[in-house]
Protein backbone atom coordinates (compact mmCIF):
# COMPACT_ATOMS: atom_id res chain seq x y z
CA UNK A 1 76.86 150.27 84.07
CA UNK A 2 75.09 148.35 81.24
CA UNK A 3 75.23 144.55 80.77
CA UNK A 4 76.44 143.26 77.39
CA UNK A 5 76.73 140.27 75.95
CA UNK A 6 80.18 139.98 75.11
CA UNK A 7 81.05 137.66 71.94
CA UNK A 8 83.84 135.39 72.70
CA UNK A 9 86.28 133.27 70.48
CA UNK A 10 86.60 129.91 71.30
CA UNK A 11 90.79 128.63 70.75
CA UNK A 12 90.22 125.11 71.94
CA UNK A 13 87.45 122.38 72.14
CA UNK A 14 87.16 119.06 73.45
CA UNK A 15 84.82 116.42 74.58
CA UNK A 16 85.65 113.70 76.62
CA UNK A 17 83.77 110.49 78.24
CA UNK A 18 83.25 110.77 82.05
CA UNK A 19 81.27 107.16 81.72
CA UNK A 20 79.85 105.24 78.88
CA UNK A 21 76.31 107.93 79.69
CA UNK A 22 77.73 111.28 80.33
CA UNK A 23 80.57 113.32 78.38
CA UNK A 24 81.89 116.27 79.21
CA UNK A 25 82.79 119.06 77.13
CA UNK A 26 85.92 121.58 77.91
CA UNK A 27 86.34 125.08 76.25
CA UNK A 28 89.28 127.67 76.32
CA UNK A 29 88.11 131.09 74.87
CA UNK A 30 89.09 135.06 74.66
CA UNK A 31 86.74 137.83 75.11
CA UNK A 32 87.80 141.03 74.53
CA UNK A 33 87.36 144.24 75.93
CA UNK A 34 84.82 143.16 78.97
CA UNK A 35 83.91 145.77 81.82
CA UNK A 36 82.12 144.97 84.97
CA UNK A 37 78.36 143.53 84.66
CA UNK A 38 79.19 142.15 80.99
CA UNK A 39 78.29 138.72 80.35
CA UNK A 40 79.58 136.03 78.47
CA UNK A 41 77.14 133.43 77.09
CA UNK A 42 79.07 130.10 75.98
CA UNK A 43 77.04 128.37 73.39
CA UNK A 44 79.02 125.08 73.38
CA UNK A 45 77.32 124.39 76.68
CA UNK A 46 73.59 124.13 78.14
CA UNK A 47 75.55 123.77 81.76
CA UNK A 48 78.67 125.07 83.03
CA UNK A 49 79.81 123.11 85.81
CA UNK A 50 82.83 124.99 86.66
CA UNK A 51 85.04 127.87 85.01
CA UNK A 52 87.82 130.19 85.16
CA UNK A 53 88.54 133.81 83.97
CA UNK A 54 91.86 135.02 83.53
CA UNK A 55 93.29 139.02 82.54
CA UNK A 56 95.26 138.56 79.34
CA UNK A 57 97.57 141.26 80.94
CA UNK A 58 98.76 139.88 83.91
CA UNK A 59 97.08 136.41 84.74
CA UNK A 60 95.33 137.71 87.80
CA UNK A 61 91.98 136.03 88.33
CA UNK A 62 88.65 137.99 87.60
CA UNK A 63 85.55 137.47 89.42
CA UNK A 64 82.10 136.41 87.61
CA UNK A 65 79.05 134.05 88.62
CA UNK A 66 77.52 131.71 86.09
CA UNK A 67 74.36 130.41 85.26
CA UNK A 68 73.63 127.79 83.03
CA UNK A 69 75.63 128.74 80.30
CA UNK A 70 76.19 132.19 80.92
CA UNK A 71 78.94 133.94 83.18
CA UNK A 72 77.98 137.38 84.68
CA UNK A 73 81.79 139.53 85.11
CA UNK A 74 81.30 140.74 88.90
CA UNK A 75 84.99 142.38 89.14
CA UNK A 76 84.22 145.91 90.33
CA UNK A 77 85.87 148.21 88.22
CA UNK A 78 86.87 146.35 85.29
CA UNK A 79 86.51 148.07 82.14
CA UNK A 80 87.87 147.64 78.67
CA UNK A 81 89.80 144.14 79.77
CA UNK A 82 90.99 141.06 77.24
CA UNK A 83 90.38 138.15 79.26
CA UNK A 84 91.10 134.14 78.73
CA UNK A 85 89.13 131.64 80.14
CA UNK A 86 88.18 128.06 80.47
CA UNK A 87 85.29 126.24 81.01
CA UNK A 88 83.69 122.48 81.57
CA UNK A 89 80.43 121.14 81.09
CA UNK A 90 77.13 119.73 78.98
């Protein structure tokens, strides 16, 4: 299966102060129509520190690793699925 980059559309945005030196951003987002190996590259963030994906259908988690600020769908046989998701970071 081929990797894509899969666009996704931020809904909400936020920053908030951790300490008076570091501030944390927090993102929810859709992307639509993502398959197994897909990737979704967050430009809000340089690190994500922690996320979440989420099957619009149902609410049943979906696997995925991330890497700076890029997460890499690792649900085997996903294919064609709207997914939510949220996500914290720099």
């Amino acid at each position: 299966m081929t990797a894509t980059d899969i666009k996704e559309t931020v809904t909400s945005s936020k920053q908030t102060v951790v300490t008076a030196a570091v501030e944390k951003k927090y993102v929810t987002f859709e992307a639509l129509a993502v398959s197994e190996t897909n990737t979704i590259t967050l430009g809000d963030f340089t690190t994500i520190a922690g996320a979440v994906l989420l099957k619009k259908s149902d609410g049943a988690t979906v696997t995925f690793t991330k890497a700076t600020n890029v997460l890499t769908v690792t649900e085997t046989g996903l294919t064609n699925i709207d997914l939510v998701g949220f996500a914290y970071g720099t």
